[in-house]
N, C-alpha and C. Protein backbone atom coordinates (compact mmCIF):
# COMPACT_ATOMS: atom_id res chain seq x y z
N UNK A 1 -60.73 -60.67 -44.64
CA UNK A 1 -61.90 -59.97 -45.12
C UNK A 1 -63.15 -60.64 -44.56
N UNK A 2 -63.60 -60.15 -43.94
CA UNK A 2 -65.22 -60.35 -43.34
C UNK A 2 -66.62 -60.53 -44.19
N UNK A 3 -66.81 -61.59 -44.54
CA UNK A 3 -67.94 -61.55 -45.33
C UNK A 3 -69.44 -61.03 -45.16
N UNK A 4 -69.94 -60.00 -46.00
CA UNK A 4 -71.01 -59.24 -45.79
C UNK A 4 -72.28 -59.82 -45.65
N UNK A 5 -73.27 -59.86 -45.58
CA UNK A 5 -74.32 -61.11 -45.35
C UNK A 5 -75.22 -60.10 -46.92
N UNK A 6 -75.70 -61.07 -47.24
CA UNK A 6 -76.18 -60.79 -48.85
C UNK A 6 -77.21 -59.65 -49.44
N UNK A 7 -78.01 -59.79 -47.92
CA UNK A 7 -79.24 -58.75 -48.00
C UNK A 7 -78.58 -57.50 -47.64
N UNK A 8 -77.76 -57.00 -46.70
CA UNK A 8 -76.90 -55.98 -46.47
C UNK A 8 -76.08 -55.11 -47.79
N UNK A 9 -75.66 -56.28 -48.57
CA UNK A 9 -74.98 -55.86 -49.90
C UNK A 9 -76.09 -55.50 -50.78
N UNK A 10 -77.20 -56.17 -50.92
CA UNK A 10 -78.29 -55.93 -52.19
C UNK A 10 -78.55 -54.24 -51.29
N UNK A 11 -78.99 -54.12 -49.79
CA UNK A 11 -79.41 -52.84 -49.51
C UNK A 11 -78.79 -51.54 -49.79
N UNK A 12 -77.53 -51.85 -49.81
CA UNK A 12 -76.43 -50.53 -49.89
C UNK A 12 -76.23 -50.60 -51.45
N UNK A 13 -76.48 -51.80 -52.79
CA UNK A 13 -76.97 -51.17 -53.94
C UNK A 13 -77.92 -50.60 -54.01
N UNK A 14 -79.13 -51.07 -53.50
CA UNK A 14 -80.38 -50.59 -54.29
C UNK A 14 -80.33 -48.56 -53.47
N UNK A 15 -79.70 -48.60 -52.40
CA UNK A 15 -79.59 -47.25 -51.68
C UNK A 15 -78.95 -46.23 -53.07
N UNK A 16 -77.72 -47.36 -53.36
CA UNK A 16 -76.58 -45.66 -54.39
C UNK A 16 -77.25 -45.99 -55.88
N UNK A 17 -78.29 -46.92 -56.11
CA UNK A 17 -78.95 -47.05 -57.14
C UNK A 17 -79.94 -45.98 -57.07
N UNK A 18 -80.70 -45.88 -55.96
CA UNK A 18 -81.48 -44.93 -56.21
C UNK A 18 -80.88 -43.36 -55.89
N UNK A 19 -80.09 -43.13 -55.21
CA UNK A 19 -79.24 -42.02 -55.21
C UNK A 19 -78.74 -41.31 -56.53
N UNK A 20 -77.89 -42.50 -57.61
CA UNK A 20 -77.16 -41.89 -58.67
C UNK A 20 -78.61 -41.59 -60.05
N UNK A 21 -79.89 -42.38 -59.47
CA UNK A 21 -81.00 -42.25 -60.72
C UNK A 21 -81.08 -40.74 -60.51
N UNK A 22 -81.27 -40.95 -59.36
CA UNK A 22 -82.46 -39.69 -58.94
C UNK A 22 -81.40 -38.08 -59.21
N UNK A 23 -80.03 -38.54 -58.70
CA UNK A 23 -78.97 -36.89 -59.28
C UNK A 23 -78.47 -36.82 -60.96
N UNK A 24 -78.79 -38.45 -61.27
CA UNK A 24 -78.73 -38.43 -62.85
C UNK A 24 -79.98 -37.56 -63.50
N UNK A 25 -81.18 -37.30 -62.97
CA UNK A 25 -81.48 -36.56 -63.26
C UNK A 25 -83.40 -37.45 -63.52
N UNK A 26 -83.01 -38.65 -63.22
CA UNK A 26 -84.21 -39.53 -63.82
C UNK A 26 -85.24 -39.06 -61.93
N UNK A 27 -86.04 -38.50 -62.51
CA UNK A 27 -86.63 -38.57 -61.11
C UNK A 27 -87.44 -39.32 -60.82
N UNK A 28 -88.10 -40.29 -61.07
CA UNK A 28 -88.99 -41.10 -61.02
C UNK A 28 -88.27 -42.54 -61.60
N UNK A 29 -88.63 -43.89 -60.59
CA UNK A 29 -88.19 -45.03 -61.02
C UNK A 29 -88.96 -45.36 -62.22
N UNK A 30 -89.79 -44.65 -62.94
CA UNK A 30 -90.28 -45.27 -63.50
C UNK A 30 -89.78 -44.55 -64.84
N UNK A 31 -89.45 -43.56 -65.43
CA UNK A 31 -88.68 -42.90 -65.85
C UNK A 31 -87.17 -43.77 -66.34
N UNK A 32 -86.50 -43.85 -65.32
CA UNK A 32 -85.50 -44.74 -65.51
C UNK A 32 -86.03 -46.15 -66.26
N UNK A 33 -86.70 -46.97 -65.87
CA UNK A 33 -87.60 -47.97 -66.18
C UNK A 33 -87.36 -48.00 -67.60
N UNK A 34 -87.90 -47.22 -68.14
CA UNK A 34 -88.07 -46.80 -69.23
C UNK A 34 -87.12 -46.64 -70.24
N UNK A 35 -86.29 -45.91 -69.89
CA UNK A 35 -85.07 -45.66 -70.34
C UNK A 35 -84.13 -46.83 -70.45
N UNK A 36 -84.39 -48.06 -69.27
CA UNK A 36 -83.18 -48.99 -69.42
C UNK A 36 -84.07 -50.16 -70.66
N UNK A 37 -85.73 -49.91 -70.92
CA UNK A 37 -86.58 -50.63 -71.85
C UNK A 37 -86.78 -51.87 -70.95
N UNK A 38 -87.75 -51.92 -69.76
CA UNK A 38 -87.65 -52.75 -69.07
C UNK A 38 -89.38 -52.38 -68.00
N UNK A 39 -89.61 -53.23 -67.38
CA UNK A 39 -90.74 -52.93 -66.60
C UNK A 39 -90.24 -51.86 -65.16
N UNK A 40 -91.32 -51.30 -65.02
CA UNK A 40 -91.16 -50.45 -64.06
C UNK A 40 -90.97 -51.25 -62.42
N UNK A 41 -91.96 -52.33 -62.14
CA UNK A 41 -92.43 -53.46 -61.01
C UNK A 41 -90.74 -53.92 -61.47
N UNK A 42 -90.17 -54.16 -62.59
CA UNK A 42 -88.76 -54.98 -62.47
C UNK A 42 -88.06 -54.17 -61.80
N UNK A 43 -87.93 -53.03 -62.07
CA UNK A 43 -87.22 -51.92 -61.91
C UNK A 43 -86.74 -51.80 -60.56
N UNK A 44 -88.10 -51.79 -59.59
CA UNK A 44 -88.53 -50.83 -58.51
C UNK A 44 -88.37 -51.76 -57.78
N UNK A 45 -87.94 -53.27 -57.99
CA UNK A 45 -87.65 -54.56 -57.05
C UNK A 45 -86.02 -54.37 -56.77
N UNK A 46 -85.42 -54.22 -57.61
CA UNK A 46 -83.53 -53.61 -57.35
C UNK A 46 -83.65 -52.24 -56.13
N UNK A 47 -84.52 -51.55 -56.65
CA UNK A 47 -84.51 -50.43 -55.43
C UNK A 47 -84.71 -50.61 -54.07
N UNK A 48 -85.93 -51.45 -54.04
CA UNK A 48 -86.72 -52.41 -53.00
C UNK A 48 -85.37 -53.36 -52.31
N UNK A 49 -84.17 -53.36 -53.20
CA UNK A 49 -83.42 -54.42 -53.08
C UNK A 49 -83.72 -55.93 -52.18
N UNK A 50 -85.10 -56.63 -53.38
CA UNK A 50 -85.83 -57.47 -53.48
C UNK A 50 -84.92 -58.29 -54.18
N UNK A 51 -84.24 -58.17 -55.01
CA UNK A 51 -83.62 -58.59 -56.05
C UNK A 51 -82.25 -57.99 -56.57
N UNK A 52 -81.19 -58.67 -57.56
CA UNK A 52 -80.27 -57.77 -58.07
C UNK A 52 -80.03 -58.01 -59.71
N UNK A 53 -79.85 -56.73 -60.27
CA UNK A 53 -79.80 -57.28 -61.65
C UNK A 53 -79.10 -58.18 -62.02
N UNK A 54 -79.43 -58.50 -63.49
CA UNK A 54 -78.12 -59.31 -64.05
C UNK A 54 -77.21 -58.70 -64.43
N UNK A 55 -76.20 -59.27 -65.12
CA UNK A 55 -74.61 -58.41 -65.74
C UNK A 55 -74.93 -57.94 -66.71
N UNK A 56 -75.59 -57.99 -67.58
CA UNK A 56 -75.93 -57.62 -69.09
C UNK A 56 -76.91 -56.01 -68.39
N UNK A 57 -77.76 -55.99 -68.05
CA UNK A 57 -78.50 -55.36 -67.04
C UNK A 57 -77.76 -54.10 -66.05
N UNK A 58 -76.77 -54.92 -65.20
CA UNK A 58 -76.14 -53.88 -64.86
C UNK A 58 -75.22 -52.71 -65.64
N UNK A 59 -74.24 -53.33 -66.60
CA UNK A 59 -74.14 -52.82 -67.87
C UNK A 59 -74.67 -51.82 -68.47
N UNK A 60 -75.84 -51.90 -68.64
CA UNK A 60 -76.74 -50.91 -69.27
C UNK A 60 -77.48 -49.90 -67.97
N UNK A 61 -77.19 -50.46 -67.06
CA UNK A 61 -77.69 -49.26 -65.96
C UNK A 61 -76.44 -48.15 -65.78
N UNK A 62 -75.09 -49.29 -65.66
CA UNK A 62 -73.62 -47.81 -65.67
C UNK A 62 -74.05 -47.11 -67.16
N UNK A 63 -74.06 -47.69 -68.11
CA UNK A 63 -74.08 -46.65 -69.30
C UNK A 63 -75.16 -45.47 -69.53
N UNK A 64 -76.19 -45.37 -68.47
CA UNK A 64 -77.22 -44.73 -68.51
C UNK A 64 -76.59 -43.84 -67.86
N UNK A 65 -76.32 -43.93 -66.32
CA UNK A 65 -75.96 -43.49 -65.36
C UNK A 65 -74.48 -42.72 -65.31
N UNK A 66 -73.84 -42.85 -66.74
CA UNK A 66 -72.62 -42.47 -66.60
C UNK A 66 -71.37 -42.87 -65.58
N UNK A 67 -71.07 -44.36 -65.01
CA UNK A 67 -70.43 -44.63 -64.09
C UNK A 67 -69.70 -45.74 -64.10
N UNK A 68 -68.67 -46.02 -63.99
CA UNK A 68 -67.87 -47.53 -63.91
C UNK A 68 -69.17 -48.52 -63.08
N UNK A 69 -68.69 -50.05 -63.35
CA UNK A 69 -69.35 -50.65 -62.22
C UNK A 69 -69.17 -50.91 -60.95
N UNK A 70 -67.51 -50.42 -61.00
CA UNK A 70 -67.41 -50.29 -59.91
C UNK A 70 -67.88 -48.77 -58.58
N UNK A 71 -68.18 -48.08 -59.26
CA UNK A 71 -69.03 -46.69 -58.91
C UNK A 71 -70.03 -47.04 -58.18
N UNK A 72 -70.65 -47.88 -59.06
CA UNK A 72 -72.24 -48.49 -58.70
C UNK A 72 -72.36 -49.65 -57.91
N UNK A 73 -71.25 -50.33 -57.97
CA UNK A 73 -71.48 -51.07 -56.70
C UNK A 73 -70.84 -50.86 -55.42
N UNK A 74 -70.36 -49.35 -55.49
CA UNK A 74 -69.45 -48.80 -54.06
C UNK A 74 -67.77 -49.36 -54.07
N UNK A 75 -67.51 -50.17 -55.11
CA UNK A 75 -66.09 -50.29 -54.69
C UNK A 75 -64.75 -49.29 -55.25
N UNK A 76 -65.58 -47.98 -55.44
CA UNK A 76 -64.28 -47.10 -55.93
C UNK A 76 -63.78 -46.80 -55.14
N UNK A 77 -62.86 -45.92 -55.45
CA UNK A 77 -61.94 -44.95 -54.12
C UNK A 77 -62.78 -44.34 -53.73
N UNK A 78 -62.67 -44.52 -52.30
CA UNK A 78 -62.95 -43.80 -51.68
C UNK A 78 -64.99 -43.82 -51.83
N UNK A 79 -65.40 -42.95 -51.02
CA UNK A 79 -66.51 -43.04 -51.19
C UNK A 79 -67.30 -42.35 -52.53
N UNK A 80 -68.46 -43.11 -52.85
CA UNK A 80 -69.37 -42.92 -54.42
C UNK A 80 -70.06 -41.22 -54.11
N UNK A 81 -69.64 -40.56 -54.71
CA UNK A 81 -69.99 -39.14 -54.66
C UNK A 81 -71.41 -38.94 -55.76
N UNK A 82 -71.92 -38.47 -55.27
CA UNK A 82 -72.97 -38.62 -56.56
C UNK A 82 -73.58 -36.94 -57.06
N UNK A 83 -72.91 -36.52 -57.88
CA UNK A 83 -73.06 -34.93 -58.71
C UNK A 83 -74.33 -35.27 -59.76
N UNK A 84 -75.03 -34.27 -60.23
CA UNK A 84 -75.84 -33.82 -61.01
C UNK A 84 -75.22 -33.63 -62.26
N UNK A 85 -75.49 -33.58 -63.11
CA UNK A 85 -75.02 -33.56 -64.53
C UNK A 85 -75.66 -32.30 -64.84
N UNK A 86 -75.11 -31.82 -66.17
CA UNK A 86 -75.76 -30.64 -66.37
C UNK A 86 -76.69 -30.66 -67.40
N UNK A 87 -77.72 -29.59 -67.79
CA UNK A 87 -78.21 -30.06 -68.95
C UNK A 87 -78.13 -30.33 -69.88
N UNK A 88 -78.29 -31.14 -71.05
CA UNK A 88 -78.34 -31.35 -72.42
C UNK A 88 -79.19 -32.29 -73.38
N UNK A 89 -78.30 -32.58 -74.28
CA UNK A 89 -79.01 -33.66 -74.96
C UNK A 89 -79.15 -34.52 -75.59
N UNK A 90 -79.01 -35.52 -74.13
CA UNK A 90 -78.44 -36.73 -74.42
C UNK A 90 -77.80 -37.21 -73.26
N UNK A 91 -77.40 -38.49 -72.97
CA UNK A 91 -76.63 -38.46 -72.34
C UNK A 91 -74.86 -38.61 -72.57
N UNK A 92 -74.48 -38.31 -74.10
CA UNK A 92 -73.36 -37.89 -74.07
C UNK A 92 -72.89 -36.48 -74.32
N UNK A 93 -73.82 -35.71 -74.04
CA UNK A 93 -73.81 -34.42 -74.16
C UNK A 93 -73.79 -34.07 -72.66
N UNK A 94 -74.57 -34.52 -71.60
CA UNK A 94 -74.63 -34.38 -70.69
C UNK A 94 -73.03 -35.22 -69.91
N UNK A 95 -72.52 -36.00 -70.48
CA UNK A 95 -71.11 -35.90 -69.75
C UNK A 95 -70.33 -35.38 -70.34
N UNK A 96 -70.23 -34.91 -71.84
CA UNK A 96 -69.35 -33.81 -71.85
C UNK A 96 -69.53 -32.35 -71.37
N UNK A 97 -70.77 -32.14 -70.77
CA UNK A 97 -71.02 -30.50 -70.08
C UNK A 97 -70.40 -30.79 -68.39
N UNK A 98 -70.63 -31.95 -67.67
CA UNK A 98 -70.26 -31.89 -66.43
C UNK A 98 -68.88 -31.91 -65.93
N UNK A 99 -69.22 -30.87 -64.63
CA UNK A 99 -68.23 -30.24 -64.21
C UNK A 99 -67.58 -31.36 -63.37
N UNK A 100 -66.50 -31.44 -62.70
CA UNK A 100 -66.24 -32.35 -61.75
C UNK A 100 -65.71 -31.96 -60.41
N UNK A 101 -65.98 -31.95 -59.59
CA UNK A 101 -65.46 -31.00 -58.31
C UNK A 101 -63.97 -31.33 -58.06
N UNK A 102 -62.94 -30.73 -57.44
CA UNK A 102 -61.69 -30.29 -57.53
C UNK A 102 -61.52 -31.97 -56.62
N UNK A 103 -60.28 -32.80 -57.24
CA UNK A 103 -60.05 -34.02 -56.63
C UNK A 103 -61.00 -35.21 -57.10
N UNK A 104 -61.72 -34.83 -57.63
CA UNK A 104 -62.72 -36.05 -58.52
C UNK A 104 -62.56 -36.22 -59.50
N UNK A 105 -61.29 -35.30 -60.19
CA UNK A 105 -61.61 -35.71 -61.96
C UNK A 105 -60.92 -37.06 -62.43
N UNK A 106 -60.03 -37.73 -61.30
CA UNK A 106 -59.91 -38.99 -61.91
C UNK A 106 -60.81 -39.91 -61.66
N UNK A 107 -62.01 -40.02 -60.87
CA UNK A 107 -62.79 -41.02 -61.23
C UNK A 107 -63.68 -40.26 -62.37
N UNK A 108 -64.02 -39.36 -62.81
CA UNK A 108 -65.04 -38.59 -64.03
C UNK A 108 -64.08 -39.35 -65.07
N UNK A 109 -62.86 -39.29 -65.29
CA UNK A 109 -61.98 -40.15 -66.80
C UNK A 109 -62.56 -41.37 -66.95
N UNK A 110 -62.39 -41.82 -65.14
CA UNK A 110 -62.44 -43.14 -65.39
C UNK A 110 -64.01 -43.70 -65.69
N UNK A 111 -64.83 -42.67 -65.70
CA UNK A 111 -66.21 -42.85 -65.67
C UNK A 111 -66.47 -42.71 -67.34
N UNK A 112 -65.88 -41.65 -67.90
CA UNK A 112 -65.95 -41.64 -69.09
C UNK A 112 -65.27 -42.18 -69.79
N UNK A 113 -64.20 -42.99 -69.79
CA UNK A 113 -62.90 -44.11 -70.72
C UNK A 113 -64.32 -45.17 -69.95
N UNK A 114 -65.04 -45.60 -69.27
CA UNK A 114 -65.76 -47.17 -69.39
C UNK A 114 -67.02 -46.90 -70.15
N UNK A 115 -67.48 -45.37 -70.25
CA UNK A 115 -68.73 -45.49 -71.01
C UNK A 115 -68.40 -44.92 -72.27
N UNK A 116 -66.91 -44.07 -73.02
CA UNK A 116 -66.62 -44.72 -74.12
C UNK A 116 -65.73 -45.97 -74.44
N UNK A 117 -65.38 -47.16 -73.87
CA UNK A 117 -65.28 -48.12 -73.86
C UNK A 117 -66.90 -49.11 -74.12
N UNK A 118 -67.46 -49.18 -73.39
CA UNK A 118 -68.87 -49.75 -73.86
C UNK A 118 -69.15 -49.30 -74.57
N UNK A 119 -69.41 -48.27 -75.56
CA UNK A 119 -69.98 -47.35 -77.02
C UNK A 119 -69.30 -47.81 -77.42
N UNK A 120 -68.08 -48.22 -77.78
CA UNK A 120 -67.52 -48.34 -78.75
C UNK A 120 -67.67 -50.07 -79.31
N UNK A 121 -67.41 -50.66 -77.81
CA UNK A 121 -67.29 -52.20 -78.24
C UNK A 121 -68.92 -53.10 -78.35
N UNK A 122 -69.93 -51.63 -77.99
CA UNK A 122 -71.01 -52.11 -78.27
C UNK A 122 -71.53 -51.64 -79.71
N UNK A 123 -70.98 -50.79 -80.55
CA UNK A 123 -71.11 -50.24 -81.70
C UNK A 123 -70.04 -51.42 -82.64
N UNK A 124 -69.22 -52.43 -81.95
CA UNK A 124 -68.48 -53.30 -82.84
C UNK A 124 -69.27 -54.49 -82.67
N UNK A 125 -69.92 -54.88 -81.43
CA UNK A 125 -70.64 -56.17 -81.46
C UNK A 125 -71.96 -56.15 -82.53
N UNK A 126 -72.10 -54.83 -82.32
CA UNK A 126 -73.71 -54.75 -83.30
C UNK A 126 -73.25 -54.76 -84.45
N UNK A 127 -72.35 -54.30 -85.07
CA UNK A 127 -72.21 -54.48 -86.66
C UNK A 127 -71.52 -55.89 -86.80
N UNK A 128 -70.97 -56.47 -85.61
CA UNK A 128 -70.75 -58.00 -85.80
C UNK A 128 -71.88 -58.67 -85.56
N UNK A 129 -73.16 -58.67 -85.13
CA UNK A 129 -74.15 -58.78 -84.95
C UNK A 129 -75.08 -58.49 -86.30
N UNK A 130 -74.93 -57.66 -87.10
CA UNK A 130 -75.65 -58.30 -88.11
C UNK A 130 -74.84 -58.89 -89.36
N UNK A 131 -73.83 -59.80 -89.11
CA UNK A 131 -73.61 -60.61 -89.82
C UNK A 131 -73.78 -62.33 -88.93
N UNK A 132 -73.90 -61.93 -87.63
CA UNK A 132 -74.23 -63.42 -87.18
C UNK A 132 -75.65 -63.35 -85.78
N UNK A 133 -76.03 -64.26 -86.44
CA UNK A 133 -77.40 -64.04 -85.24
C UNK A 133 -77.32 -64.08 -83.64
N UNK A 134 -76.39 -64.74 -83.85
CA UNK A 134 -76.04 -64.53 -82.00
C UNK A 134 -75.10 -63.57 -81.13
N UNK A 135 -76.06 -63.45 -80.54
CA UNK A 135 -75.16 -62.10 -79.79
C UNK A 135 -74.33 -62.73 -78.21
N UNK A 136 -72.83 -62.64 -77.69
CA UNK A 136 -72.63 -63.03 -76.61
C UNK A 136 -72.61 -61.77 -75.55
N UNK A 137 -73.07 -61.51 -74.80
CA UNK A 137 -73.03 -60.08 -73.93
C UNK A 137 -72.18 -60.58 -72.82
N UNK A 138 -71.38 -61.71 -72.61
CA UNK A 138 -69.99 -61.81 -71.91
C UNK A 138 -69.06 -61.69 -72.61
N UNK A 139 -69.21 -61.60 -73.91
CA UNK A 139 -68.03 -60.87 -75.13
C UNK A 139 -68.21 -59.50 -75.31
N UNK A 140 -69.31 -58.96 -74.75
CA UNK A 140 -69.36 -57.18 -74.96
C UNK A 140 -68.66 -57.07 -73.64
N UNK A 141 -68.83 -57.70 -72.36
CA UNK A 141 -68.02 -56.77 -70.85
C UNK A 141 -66.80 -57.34 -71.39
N UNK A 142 -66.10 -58.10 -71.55
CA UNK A 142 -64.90 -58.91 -71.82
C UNK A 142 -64.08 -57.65 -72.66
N UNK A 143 -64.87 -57.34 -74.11
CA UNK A 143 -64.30 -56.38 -75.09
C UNK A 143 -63.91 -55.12 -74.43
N UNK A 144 -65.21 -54.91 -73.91
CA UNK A 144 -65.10 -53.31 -73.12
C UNK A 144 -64.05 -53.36 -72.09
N UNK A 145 -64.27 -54.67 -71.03
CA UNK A 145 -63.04 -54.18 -70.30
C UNK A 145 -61.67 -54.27 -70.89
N UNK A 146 -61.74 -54.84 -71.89
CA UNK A 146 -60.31 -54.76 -72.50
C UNK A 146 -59.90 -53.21 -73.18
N UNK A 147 -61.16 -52.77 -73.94
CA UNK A 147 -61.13 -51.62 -74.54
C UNK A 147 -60.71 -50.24 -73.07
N UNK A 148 -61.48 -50.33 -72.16
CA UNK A 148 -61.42 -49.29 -70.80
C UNK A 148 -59.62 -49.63 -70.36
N UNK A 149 -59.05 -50.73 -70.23
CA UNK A 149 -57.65 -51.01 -69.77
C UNK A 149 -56.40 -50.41 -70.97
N UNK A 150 -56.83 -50.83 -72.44
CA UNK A 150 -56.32 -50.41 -73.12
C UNK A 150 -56.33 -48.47 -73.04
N UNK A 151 -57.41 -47.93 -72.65
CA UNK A 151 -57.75 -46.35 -72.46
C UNK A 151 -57.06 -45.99 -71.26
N UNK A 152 -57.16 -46.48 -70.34
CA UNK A 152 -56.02 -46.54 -68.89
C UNK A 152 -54.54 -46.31 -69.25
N UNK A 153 -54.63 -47.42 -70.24
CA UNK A 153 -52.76 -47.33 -70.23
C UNK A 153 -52.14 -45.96 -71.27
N UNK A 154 -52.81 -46.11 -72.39
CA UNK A 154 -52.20 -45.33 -73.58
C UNK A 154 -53.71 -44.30 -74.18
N UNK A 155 -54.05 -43.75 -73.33
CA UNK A 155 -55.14 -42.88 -73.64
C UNK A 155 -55.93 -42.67 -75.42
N UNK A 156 -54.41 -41.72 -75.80
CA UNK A 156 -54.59 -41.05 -76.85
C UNK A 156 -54.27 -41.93 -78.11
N UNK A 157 -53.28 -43.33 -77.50
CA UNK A 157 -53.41 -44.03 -78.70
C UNK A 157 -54.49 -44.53 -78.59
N UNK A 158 -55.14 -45.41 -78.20
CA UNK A 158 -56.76 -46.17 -77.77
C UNK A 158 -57.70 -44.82 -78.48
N UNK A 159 -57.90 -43.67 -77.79
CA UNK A 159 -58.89 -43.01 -79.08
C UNK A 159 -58.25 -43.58 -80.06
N UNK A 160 -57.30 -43.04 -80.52
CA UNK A 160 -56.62 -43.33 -81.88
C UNK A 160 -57.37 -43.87 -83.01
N UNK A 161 -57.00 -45.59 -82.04
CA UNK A 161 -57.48 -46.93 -82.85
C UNK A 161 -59.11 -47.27 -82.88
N UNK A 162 -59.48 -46.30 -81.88
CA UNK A 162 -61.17 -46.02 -81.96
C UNK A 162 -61.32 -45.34 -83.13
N UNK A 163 -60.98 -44.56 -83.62
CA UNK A 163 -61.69 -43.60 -84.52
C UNK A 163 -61.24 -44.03 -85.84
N UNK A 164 -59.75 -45.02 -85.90
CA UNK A 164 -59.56 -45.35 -87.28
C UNK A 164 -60.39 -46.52 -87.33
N UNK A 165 -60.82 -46.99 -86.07
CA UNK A 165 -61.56 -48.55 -86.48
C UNK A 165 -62.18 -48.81 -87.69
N UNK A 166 -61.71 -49.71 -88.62
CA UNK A 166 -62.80 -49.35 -89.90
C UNK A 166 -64.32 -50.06 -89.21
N UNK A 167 -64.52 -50.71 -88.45
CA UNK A 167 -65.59 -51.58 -88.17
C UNK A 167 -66.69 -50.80 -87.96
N UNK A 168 -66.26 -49.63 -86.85
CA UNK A 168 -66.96 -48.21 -86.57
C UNK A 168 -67.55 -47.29 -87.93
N UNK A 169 -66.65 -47.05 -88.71
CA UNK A 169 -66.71 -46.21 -89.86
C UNK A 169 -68.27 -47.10 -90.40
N UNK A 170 -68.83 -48.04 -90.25
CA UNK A 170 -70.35 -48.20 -91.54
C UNK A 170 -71.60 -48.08 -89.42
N UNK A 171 -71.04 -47.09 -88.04
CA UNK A 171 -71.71 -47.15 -87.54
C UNK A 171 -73.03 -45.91 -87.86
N UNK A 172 -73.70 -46.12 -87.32
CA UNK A 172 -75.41 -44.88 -87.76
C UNK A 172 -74.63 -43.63 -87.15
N UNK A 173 -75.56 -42.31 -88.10
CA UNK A 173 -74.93 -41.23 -87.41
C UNK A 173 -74.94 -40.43 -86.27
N UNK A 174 -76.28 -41.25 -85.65
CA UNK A 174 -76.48 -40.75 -84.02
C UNK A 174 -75.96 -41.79 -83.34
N UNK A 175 -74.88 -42.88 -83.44
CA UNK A 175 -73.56 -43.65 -82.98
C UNK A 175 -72.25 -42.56 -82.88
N UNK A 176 -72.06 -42.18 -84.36
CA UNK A 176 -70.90 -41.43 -84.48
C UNK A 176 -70.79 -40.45 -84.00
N UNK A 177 -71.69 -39.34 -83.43
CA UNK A 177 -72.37 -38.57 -82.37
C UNK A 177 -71.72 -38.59 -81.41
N UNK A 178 -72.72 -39.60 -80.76
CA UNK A 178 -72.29 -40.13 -79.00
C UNK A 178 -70.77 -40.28 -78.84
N UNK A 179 -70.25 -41.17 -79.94
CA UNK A 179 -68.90 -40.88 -80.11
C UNK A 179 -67.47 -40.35 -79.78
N UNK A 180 -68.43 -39.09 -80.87
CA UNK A 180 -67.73 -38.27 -80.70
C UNK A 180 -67.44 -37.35 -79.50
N UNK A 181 -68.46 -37.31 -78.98
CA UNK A 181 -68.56 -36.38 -78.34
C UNK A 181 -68.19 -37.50 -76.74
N UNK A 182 -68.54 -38.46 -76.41
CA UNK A 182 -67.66 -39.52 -75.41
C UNK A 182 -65.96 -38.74 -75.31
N UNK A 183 -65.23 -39.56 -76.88
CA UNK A 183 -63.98 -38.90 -77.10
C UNK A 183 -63.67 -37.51 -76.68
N UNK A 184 -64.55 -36.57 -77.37
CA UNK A 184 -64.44 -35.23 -76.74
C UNK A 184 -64.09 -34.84 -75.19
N UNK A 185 -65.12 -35.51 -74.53
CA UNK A 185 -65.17 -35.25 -73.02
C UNK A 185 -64.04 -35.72 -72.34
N UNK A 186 -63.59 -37.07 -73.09
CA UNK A 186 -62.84 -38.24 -72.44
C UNK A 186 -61.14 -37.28 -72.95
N UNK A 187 -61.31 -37.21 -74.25
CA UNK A 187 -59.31 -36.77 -73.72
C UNK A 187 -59.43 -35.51 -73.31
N UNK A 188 -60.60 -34.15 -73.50
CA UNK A 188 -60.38 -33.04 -72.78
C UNK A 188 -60.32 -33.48 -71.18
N UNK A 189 -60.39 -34.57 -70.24
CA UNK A 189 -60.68 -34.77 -68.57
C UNK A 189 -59.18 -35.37 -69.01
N UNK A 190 -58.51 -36.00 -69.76
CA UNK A 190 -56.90 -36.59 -69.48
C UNK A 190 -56.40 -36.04 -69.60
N UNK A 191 -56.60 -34.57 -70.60
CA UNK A 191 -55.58 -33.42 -70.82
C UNK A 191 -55.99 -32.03 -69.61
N UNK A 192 -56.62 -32.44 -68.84
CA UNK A 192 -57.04 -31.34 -67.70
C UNK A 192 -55.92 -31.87 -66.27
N UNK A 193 -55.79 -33.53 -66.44
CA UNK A 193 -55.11 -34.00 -65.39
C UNK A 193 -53.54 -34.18 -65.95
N UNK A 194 -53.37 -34.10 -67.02
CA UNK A 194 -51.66 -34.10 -67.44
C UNK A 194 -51.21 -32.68 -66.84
């Protein structure tokens, strides 16, 4: 394997970074900015690929964006396709309306089992979070990727144990929402490919 030289790699993120904002629907970096609760000048330096986020950071850019991290940093199959979402409201409304073009719907599962994987294990850190003041956000990717592998293997049991979670059950009701409607999207795209 040939090692890439560093500025080459930051360029070809900040390129499908601004590609997947702009068909996500955010048209303006500053827009996005906003949305991730962050400065716009921070923002527009990843694009600039001046800079690269952090992990906690990137995190919250796939969950905006609807996308594994591996999507976003180009290492899926095959090449990063980047579709428009359709309208709605929200952005888990907006991945349960999108369509997926014929031969893409297994990365759309796999896009939606990691961003209900992060909802979920970020809806368990926060209610473990207000019983202890510290938060670890290498224990939220750690959880999630465990939660997304567990969704890989046994789909419908993993919802399952999502929805009986009692930990979930005291989450807010625009949590249980997103949720739901994650789940929704996520086993109707596993039961489209069975």
């Amino acid at each position: 394997m040939v090692a890439v030289p560093a500025p080459a790699v930051r360029a070809e993120f900040a390129k499908r970074l601004r590609a997947l904002r702009a068909q996500r629907g955010y048209e303006r970096a500053r827009h996005f900015a906003k949305a991730l609760g962050i400065e716009e000048n921070r923002y527009t330096r990843y694009e600039r690929a001046e800079v690269e986020p952090n992990l906690t950071l990137l995190i919250e850019i796939c969950q905006k964006l609807a996308v594994t991290p591996n999507e976003l940093m180009g290492f899926a199959d095959g090449a990063v396709e980047v579709r428009p979402l359709a309208s709605g409201d929200g952005p888990a409304a907006r991945l349960e309306a999108r369509s997926a073009p014929e031969g893409n719907a297994g990365s759309d599962r796999r896009a939606l089992a990691w961003q209900l994987a992060t909802e979920a294990a970020q809806a368990q850190a926060e209610l473990r979070g207000a019983a202890k003041a510290a938060f670890d956000p290498l224990r939220l990717v750690r959880d999630t990727g465990r939660l997304y592998s567990r969704l890989e293997q046994d789909p419908f049991g993993t919802v399952a144990e999502i929805v009986e979670d009692p930990a979930l059950q005291d989450v807010t009701g625009e949590r249980k929402v997103k949720l739901a409607a994650l789940i929704a999207a996520y086993t109707a795209g596993v039961s489209e490919e069975a």
